[in-house]
Each structure stands twice: as structure tokens, then as C-alpha cells.
N, C-alpha and C. Protein backbone atom coordinates (compact mmCIF):
# COMPACT_ATOMS: atom_id res chain seq x y z
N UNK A 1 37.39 -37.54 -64.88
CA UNK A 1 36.78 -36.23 -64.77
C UNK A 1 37.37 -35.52 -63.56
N UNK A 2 37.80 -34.57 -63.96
CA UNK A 2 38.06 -33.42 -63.09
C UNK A 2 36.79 -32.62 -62.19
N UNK A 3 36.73 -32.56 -60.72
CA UNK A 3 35.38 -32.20 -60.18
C UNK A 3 35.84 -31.48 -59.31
N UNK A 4 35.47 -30.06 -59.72
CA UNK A 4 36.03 -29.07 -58.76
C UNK A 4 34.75 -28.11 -57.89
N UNK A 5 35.30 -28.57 -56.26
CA UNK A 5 34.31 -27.78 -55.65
C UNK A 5 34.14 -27.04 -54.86
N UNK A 6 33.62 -26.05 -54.91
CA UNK A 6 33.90 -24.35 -54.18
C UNK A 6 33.29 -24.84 -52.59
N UNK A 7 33.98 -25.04 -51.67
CA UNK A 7 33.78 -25.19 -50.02
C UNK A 7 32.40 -24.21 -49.86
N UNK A 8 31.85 -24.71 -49.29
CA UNK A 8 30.19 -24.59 -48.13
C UNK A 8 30.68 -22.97 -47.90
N UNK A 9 29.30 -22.57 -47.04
CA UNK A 9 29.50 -20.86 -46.88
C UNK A 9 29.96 -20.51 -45.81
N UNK A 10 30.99 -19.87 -45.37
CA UNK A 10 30.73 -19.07 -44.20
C UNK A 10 30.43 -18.09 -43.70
N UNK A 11 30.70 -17.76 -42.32
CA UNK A 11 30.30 -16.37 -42.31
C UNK A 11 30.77 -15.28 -42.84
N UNK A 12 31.87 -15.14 -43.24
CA UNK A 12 32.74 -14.25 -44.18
C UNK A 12 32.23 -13.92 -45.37
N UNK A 13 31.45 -14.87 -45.90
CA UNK A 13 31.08 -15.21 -47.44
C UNK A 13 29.72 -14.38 -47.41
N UNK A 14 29.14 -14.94 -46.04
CA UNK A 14 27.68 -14.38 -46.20
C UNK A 14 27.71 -12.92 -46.02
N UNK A 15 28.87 -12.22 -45.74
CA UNK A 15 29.14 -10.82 -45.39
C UNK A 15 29.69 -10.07 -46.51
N UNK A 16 29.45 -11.06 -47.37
CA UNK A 16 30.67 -10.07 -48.40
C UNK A 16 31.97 -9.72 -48.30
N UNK A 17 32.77 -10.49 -47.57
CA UNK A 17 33.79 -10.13 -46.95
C UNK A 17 35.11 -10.65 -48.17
N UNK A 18 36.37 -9.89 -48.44
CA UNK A 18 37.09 -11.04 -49.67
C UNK A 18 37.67 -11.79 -48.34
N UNK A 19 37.88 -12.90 -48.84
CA UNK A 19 38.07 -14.30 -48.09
C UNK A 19 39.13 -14.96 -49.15
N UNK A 20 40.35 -14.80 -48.24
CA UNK A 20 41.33 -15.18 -48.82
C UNK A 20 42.33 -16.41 -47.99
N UNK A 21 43.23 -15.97 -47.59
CA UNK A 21 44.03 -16.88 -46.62
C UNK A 21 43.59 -17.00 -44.96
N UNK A 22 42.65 -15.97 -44.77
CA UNK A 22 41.78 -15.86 -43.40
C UNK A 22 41.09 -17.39 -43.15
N UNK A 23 40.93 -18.15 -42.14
CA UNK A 23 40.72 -18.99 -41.68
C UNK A 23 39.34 -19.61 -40.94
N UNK A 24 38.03 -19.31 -41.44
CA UNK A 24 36.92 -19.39 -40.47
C UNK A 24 36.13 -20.52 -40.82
N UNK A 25 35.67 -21.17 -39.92
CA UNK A 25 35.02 -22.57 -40.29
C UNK A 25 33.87 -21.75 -40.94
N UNK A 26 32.87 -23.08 -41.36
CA UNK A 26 31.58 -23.15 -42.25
C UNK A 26 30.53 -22.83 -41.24
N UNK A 27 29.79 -22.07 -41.83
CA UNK A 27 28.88 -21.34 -40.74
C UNK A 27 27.29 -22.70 -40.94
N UNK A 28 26.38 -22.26 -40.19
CA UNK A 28 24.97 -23.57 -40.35
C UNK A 28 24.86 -24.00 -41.58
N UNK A 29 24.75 -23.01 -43.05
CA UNK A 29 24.54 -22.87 -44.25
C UNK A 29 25.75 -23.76 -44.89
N UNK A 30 26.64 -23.44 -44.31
CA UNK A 30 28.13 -24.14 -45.05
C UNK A 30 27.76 -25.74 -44.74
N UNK A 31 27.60 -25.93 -42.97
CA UNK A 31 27.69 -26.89 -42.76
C UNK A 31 26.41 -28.11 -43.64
N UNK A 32 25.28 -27.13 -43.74
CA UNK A 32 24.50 -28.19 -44.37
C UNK A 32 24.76 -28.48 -46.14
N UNK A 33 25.57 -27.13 -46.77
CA UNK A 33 25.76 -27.53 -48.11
C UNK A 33 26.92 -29.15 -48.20
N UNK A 34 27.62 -28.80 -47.09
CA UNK A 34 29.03 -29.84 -46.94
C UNK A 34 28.03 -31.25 -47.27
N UNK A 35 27.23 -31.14 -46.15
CA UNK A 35 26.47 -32.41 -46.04
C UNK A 35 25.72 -33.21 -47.38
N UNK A 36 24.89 -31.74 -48.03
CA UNK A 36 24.48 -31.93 -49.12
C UNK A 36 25.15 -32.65 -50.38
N UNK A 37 26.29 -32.14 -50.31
CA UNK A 37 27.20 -32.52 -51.47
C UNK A 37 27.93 -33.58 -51.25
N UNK A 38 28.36 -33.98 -49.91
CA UNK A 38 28.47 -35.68 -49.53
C UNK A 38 27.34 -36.17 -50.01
N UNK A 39 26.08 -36.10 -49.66
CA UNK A 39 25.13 -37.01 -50.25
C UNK A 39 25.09 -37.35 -51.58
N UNK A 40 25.25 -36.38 -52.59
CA UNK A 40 25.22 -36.50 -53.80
C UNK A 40 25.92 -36.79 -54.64
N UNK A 41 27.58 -36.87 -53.90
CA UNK A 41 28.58 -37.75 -54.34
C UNK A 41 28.63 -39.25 -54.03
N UNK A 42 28.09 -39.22 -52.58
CA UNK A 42 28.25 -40.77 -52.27
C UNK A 42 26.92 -41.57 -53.30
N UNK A 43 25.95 -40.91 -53.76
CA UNK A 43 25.21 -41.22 -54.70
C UNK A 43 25.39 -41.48 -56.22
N UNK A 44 26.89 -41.03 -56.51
CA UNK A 44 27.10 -41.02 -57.78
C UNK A 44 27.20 -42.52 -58.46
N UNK A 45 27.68 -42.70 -59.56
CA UNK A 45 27.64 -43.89 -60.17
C UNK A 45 29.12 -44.59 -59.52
N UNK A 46 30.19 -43.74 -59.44
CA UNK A 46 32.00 -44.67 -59.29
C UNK A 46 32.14 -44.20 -57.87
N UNK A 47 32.97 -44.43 -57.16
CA UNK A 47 34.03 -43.87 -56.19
C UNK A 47 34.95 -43.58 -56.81
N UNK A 48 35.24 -42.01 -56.52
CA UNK A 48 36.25 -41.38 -56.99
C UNK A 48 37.65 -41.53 -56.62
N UNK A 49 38.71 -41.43 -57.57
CA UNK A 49 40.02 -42.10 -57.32
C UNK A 49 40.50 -41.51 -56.37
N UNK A 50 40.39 -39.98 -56.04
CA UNK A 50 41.10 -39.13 -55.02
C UNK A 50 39.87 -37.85 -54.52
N UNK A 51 40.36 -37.59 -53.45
CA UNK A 51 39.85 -36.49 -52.88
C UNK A 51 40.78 -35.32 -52.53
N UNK A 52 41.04 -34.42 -53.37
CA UNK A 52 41.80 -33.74 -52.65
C UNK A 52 41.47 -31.97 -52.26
N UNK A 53 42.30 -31.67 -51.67
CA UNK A 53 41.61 -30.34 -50.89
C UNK A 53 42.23 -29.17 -50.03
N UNK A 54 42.54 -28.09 -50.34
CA UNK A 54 42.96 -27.05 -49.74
C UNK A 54 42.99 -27.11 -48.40
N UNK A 55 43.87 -26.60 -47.24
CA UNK A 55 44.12 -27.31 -46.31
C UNK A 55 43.49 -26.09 -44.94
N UNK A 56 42.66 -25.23 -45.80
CA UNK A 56 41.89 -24.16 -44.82
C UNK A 56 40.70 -24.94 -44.72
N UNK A 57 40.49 -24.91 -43.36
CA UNK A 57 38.92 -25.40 -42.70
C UNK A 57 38.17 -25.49 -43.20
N UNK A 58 37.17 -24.06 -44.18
CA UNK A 58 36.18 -23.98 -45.04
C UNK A 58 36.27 -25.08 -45.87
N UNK A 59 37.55 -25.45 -46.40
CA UNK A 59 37.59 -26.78 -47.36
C UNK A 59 37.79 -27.87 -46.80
N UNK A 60 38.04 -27.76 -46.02
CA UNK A 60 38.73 -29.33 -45.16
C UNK A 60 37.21 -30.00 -44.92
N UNK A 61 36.41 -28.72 -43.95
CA UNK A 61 35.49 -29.65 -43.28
C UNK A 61 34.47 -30.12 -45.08
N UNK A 62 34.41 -28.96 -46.05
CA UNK A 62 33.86 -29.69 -47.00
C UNK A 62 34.25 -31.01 -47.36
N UNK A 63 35.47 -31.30 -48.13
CA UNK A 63 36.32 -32.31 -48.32
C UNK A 63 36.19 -33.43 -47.54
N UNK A 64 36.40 -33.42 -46.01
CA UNK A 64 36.03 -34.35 -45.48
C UNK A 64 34.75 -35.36 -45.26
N UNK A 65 33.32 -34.34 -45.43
CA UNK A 65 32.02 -34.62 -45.49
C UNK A 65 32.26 -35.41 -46.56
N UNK A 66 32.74 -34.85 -48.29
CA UNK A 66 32.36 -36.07 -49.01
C UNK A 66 33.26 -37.14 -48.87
N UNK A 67 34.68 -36.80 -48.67
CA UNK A 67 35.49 -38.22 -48.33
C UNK A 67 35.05 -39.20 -47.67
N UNK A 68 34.15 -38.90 -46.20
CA UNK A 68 33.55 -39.56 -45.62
C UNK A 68 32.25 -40.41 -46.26
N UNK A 69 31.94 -40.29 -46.72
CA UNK A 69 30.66 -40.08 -47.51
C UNK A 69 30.85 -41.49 -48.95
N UNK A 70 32.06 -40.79 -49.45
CA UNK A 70 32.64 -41.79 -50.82
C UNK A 70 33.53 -42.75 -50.57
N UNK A 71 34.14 -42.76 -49.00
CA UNK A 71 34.93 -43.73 -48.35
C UNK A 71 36.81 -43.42 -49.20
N UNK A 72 37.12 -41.82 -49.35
CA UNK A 72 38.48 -41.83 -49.57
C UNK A 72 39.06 -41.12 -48.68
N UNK A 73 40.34 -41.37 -48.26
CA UNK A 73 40.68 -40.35 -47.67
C UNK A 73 41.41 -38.64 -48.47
N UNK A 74 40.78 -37.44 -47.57
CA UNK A 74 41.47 -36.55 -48.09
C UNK A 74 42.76 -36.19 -47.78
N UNK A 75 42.86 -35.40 -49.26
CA UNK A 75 44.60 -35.49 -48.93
C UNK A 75 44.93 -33.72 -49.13
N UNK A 76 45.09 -33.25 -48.15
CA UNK A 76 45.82 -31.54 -48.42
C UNK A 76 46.50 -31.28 -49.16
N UNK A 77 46.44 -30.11 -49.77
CA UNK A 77 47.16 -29.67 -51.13
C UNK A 77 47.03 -28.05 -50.97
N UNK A 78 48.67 -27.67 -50.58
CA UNK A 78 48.01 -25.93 -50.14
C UNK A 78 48.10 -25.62 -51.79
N UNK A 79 48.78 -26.27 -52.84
CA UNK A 79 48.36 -25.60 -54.59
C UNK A 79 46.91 -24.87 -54.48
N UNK A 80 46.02 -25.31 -53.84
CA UNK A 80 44.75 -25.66 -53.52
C UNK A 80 43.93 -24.43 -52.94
N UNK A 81 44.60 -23.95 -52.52
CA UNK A 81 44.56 -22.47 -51.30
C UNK A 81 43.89 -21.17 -52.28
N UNK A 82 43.36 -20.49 -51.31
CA UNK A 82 42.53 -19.39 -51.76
C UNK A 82 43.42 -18.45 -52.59
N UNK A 83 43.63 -17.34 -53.70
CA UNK A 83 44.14 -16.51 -53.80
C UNK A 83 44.62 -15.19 -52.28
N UNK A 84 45.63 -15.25 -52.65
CA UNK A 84 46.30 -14.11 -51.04
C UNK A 84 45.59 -13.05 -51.14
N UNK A 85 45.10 -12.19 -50.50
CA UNK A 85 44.63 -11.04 -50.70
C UNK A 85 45.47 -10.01 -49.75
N UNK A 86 46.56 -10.59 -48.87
CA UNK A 86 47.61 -9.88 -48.19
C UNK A 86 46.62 -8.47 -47.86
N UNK A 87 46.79 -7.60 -47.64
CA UNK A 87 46.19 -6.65 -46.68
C UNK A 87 44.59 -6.02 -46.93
N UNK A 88 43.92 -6.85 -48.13
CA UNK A 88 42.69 -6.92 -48.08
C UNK A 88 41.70 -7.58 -47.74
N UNK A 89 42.31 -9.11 -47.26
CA UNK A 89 42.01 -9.92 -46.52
C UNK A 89 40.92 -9.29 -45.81
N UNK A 90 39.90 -10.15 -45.48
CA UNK A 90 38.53 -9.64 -44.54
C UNK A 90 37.95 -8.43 -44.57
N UNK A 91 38.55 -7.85 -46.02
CA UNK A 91 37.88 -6.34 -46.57
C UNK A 91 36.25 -6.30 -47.23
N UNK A 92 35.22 -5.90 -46.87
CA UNK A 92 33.99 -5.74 -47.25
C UNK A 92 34.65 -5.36 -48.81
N UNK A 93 34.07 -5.68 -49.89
CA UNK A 93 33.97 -6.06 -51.20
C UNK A 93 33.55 -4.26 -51.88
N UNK A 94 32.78 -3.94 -51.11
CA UNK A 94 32.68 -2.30 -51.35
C UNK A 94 32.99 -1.36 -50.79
N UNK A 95 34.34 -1.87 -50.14
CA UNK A 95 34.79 -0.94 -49.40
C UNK A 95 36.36 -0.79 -50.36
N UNK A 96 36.63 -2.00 -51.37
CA UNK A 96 37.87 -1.99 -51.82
C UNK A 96 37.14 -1.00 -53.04
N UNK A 97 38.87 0.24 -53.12
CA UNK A 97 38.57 1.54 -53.79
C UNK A 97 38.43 1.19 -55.54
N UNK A 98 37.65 1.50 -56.09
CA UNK A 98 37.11 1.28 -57.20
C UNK A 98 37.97 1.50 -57.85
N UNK A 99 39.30 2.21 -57.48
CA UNK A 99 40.65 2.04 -58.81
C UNK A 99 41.30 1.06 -58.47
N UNK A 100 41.42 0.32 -57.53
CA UNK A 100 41.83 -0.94 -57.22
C UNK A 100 41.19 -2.31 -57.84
N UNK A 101 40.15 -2.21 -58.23
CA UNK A 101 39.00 -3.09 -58.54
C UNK A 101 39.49 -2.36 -60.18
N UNK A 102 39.59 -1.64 -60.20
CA UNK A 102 39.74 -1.32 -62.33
C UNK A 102 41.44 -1.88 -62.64
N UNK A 103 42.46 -1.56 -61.44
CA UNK A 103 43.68 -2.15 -62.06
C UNK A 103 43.86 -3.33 -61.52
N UNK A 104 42.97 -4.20 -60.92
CA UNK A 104 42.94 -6.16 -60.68
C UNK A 104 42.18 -6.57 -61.82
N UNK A 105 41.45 -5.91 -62.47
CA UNK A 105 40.91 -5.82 -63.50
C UNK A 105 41.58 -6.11 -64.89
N UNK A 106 41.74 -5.08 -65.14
CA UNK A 106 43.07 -4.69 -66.55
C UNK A 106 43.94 -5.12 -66.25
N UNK A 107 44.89 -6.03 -65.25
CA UNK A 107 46.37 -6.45 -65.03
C UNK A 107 46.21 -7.84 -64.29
N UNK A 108 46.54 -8.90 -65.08
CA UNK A 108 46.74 -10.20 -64.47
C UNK A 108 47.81 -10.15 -63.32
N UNK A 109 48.84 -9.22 -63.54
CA UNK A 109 49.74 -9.41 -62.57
C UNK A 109 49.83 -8.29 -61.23
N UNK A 110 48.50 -7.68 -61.38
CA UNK A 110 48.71 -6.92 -60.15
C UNK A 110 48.19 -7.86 -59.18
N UNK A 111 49.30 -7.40 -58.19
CA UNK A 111 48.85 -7.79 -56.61
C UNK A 111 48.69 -6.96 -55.44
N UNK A 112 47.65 -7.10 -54.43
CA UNK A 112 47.22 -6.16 -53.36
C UNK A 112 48.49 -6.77 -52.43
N UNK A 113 48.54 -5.34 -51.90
CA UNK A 113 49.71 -5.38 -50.88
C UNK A 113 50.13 -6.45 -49.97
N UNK A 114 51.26 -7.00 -50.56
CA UNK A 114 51.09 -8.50 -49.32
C UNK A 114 50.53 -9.42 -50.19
N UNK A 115 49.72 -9.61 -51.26
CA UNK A 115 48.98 -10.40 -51.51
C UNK A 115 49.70 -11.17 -53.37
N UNK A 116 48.94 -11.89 -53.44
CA UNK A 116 49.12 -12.57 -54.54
C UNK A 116 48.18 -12.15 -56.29
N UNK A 117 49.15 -12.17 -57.30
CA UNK A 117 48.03 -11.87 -58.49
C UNK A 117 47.66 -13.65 -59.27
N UNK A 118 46.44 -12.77 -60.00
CA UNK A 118 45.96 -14.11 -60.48
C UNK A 118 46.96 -14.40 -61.13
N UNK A 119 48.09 -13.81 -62.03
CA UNK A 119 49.09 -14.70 -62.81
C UNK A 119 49.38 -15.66 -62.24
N UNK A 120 49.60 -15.78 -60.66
CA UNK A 120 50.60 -16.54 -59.94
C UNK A 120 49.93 -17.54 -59.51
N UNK A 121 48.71 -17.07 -59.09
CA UNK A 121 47.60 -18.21 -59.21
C UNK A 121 47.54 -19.03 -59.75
N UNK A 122 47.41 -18.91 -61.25
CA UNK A 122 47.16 -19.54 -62.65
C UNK A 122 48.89 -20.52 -62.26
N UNK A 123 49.82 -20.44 -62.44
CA UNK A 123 51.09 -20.93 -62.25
C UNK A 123 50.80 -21.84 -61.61
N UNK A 124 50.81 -21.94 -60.01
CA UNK A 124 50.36 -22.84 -59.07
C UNK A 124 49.15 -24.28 -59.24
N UNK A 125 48.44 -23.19 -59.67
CA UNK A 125 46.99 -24.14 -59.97
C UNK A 125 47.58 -24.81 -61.11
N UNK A 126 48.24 -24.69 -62.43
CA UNK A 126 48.58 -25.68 -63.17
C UNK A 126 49.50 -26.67 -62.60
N UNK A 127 50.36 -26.25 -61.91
CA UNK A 127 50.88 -27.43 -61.53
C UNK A 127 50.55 -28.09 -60.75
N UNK A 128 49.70 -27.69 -60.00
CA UNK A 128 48.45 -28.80 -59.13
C UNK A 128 47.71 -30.07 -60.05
N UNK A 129 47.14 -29.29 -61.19
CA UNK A 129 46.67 -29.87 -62.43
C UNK A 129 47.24 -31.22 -62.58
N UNK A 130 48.85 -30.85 -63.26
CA UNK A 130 49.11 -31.60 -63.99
C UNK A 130 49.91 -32.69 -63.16
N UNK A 131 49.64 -32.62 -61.90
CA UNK A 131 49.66 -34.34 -61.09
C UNK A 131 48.68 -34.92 -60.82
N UNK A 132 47.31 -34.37 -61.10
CA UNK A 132 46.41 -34.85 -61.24
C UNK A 132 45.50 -35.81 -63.14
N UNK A 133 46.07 -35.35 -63.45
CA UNK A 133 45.32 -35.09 -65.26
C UNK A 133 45.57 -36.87 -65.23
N UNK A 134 46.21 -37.52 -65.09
CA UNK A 134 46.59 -39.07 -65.10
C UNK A 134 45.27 -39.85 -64.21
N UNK A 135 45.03 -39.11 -63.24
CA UNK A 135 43.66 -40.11 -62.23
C UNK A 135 42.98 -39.32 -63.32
N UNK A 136 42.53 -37.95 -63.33
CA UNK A 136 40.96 -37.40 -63.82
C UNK A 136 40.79 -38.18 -65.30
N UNK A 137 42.14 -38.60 -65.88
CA UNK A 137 41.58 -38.97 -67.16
C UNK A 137 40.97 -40.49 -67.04
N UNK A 138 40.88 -41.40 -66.05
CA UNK A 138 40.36 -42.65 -65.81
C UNK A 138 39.24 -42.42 -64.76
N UNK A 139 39.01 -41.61 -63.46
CA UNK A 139 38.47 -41.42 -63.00
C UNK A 139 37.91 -40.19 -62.30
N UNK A 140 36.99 -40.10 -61.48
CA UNK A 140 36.50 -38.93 -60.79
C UNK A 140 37.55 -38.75 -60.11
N UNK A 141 38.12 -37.58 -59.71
CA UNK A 141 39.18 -36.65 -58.47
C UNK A 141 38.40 -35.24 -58.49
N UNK A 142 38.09 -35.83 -57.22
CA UNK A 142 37.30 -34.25 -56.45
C UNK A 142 38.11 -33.79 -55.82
N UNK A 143 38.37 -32.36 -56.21
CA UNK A 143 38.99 -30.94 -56.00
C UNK A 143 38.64 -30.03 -55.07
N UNK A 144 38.53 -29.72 -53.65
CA UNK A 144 37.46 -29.07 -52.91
C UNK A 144 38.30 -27.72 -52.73
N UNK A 145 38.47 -26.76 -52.92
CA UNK A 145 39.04 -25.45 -53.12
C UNK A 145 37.90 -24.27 -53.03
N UNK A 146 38.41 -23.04 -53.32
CA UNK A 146 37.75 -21.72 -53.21
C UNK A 146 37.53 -21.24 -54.88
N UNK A 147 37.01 -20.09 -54.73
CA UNK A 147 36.77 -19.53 -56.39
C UNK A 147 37.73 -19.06 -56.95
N UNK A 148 38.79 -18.59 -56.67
CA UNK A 148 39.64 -18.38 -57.53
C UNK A 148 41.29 -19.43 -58.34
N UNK A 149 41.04 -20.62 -57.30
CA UNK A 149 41.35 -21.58 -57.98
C UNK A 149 40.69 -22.10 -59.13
N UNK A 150 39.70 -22.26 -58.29
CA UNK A 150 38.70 -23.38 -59.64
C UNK A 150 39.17 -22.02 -60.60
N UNK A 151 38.72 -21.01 -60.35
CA UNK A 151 38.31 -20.51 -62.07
C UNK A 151 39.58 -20.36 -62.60
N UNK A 152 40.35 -20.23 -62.58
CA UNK A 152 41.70 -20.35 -62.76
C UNK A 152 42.04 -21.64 -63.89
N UNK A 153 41.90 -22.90 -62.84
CA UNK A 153 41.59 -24.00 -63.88
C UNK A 153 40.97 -24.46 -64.70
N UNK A 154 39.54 -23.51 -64.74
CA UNK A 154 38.36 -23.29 -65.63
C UNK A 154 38.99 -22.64 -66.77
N UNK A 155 39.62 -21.62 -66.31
CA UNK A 155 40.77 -20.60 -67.53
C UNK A 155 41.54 -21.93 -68.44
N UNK A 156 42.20 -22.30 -67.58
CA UNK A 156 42.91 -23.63 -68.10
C UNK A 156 42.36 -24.35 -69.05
N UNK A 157 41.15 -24.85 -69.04
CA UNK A 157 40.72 -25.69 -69.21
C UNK A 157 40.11 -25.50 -70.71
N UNK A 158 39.45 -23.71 -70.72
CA UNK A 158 38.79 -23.14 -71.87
C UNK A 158 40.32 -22.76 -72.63
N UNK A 159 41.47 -22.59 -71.88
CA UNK A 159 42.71 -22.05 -73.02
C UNK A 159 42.41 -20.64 -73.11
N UNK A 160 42.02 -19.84 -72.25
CA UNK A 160 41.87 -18.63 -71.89
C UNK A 160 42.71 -17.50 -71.21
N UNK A 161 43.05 -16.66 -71.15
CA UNK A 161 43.96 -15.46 -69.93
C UNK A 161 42.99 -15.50 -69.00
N UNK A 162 43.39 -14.81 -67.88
CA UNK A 162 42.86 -14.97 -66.47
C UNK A 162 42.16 -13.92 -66.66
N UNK A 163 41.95 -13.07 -67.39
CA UNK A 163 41.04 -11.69 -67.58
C UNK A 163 39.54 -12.67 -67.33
N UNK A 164 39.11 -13.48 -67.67
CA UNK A 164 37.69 -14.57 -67.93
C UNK A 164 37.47 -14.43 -66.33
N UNK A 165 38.16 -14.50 -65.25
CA UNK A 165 37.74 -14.87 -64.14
C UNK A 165 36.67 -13.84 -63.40
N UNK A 166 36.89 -12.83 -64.01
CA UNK A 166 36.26 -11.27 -63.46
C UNK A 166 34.66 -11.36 -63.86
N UNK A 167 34.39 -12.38 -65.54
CA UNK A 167 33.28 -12.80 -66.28
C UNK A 167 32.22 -14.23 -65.65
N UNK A 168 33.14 -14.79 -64.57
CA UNK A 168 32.49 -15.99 -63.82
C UNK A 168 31.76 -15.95 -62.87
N UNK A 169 30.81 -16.53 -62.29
CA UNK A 169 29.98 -16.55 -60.60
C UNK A 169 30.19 -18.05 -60.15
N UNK A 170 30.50 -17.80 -59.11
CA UNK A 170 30.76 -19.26 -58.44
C UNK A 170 30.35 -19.27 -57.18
N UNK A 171 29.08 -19.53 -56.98
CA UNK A 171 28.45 -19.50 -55.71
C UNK A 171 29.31 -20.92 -54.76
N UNK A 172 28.92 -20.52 -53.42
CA UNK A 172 29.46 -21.39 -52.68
C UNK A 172 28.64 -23.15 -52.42
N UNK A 173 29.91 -24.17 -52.62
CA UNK A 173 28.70 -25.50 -52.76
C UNK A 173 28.78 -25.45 -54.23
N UNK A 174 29.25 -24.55 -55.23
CA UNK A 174 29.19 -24.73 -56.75
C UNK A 174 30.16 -25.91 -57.16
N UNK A 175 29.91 -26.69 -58.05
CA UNK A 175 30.29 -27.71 -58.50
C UNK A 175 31.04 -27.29 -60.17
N UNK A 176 31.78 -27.29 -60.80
CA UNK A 176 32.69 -27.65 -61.95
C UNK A 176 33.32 -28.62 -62.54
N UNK A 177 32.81 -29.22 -63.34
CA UNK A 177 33.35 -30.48 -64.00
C UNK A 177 34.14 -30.46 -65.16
N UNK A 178 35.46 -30.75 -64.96
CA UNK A 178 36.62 -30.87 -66.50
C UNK A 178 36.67 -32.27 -66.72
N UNK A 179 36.80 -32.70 -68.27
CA UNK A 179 36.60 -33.93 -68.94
C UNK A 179 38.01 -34.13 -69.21
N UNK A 180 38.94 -34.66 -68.97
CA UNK A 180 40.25 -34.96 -69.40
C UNK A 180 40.53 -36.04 -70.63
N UNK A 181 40.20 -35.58 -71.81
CA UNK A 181 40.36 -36.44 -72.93
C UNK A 181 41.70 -36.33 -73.32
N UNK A 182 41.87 -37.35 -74.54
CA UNK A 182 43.45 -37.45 -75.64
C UNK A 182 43.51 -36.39 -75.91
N UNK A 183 42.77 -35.36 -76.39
CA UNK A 183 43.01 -33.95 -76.84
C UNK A 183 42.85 -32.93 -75.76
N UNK A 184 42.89 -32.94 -74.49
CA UNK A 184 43.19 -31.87 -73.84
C UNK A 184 41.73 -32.01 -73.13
N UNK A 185 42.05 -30.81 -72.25
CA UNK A 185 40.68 -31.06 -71.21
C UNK A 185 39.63 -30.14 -72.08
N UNK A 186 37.99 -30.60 -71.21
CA UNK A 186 36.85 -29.63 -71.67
C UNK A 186 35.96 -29.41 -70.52
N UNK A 187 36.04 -28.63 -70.91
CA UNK A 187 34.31 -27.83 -70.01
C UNK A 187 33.29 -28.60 -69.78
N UNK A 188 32.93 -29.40 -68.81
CA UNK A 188 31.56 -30.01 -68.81
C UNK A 188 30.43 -29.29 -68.38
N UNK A 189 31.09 -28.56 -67.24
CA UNK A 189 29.76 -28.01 -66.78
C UNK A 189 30.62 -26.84 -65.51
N UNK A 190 29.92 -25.85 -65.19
CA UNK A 190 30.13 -24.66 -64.06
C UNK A 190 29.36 -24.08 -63.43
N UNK A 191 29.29 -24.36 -62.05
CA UNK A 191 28.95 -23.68 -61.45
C UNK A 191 27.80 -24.31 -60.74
N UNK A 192 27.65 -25.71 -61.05
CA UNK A 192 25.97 -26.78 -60.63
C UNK A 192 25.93 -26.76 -59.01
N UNK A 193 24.86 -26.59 -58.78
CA UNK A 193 24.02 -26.39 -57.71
C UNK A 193 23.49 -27.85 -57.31
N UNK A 194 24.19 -28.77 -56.91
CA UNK A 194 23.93 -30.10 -56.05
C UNK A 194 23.47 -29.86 -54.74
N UNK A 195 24.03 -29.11 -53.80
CA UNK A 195 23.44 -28.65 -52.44
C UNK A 195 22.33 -27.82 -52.35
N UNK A 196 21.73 -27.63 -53.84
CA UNK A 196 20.55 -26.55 -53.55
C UNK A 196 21.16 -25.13 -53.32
């Protein structure tokens, strides 16, 4: 099983802020979801084959809580990394101009200045995937990343265009589970609330 999980909150997050390649640890809230979700992994039934994890703080310190927790070590993976938002970076969410928000919308391949589109996203994140699909299909590999990875691989996973990602909520501490069978991966579950 594929177990993909959106890093604890920070202060950025709690601001509405887009949070992209910007760098800020996990604020009290982050820090206690981190904790939360170590608990509930180190509670699971297996130890998972791998831990791996985007190599920005928000994910690290997640990643590490459960590594610590399930006794693996994590292993960095910038595939793993937030979508770029290049000069919107740390932009309040209603402050980006509503024709900007209609053509990220309608165009997989637009990108904000400096920044990255979900096409390219989607690219990356598969090939992150598919060095993984060999452990997830025998065991748990927890994924600790941001929302526009996971959903990306969620896209993947349903055999979807990246247009679906605009249709998703992925609160922070959200959990996603892909089933890696003989016939291709499935949807187990999106978006579970283990940290409360």
C-alpha cells in the first residue's frame, strides 16, 4: 500500500498563505498532528518497508515523527516537493487575481511566473511512483509530501487529467491510501483524519 501524507500545519497554512517551495517549520498544531500520526502508525498492524519524504521541514519534521515512531529511517526525495509557485509563493489565496485562478484552472500547463504547472508536477510525481510501486505492492511505504503531490498521484492512481485536483480537499495531517495490485493501482481511501 501506497500511504500518502500531507505534512502537519503551519503557520503559512493557517494563514491561507499558497505554500510552495517557501520553507517554515510546523507551527504547535503541526507539531502535535506530526505526533498524532506517529502514534497511529506506530500502532498499525506491519512496519512499513520505507519512509519517504520531501526534503522541506514541514515534511521532514512530519516524516521523521513517524519514522521515529515505526523505527525506519527517512529517506529525502525532492520528486516529493511542493508544487513551485515561483512569484506567488507566500501569496494570501485571495489576493491571487481571479483570472489567474480561471487560467490554472482551464490549463494543466500554465505556470505562475517562476513557478511550475501541474503538468510537470504530474511528470515528476510519476516517476517518484514508479520506484516505489515494487515495495507498495508487498508493503506499507509512507509518502510524507504536500497537496499537490499527493493529488497528483491520486490523479494517477484514478487514471484521471490533473483538471481533478482543483475538485479535491486535503486538509493538513490528511492521510491517502493507494492499493498497488496486478492490475494497476486503486483508491483506498482520501483524505482520513488520523490526527483528528
Amino acid at each position: 500500500m501506497l500511504v500518502l501524507v500531507r505534512h502537519g500545519r503551519t503557520e503559512a497554512n493557517a494563514s491561507g498563505l499558497l505554500l510552495g517551495h517557501a520553507d517554515p517549520r510546523l507551527d504547535d498544531e503541526g507539531r502535535r498532528q506530526a505526533a498524532a500520526l506517529a502514534a497511529a502508525f506506530a500502532d498499525g498492524p506491519a512496519r512499513p518497508a520505507r519512509v519517504v519524504s520531501s526534503p522541506l521541514r514541514r515534511t521532514m519534521a512530519t516524516a521523521e515523527a513517524i519514522g521515529a515512531a515505526v523505527g525506519v529511517e527517512v529517506e529525502p526525495d525532492r520528486a516529493w516537493i511542493e508544487l513551485d509557485y515561483g512569484e506567488l509563493d507566500g501569496t494570501p489565496l485571495a489576493q491571487v487575481p481571479a483570472a489567474t485562478w480561471a487560467t490554472w484552472r482551464a490549463d494543466p500547463t500554465f505556470a505562475p511566473p517562476g513557478g511550475e504547472s501541474l503538468a510537470a508536477l504530474r511528470v515528476r510525481v510519476e516517476a517518484a511512483l514508479a520506484g516505489l510501486l515494487a515495495d507498495a505492492a508487498e508493503r506499507d511505504v509512507i509518502v510524507v509530501s504536500h497537496v499537490s503531490p499527493i493529488k497528483a498521484a491520486v490523479a494517477w492512481a484514478l487514471g484521471v487529467g490533473d483538471a481533478i485536483t482543483w475538485r479535491m480537499f486535503l486538509g493538513t495531517a490528511g492521510v491517502s491510501r493507494i492499493a498497488i495490485g496486478p492490475h494497476g493501482p486503486s483508491l483506498h481511501s482520501f483524505n482520513e483524519r488520523l490526527a483528528g
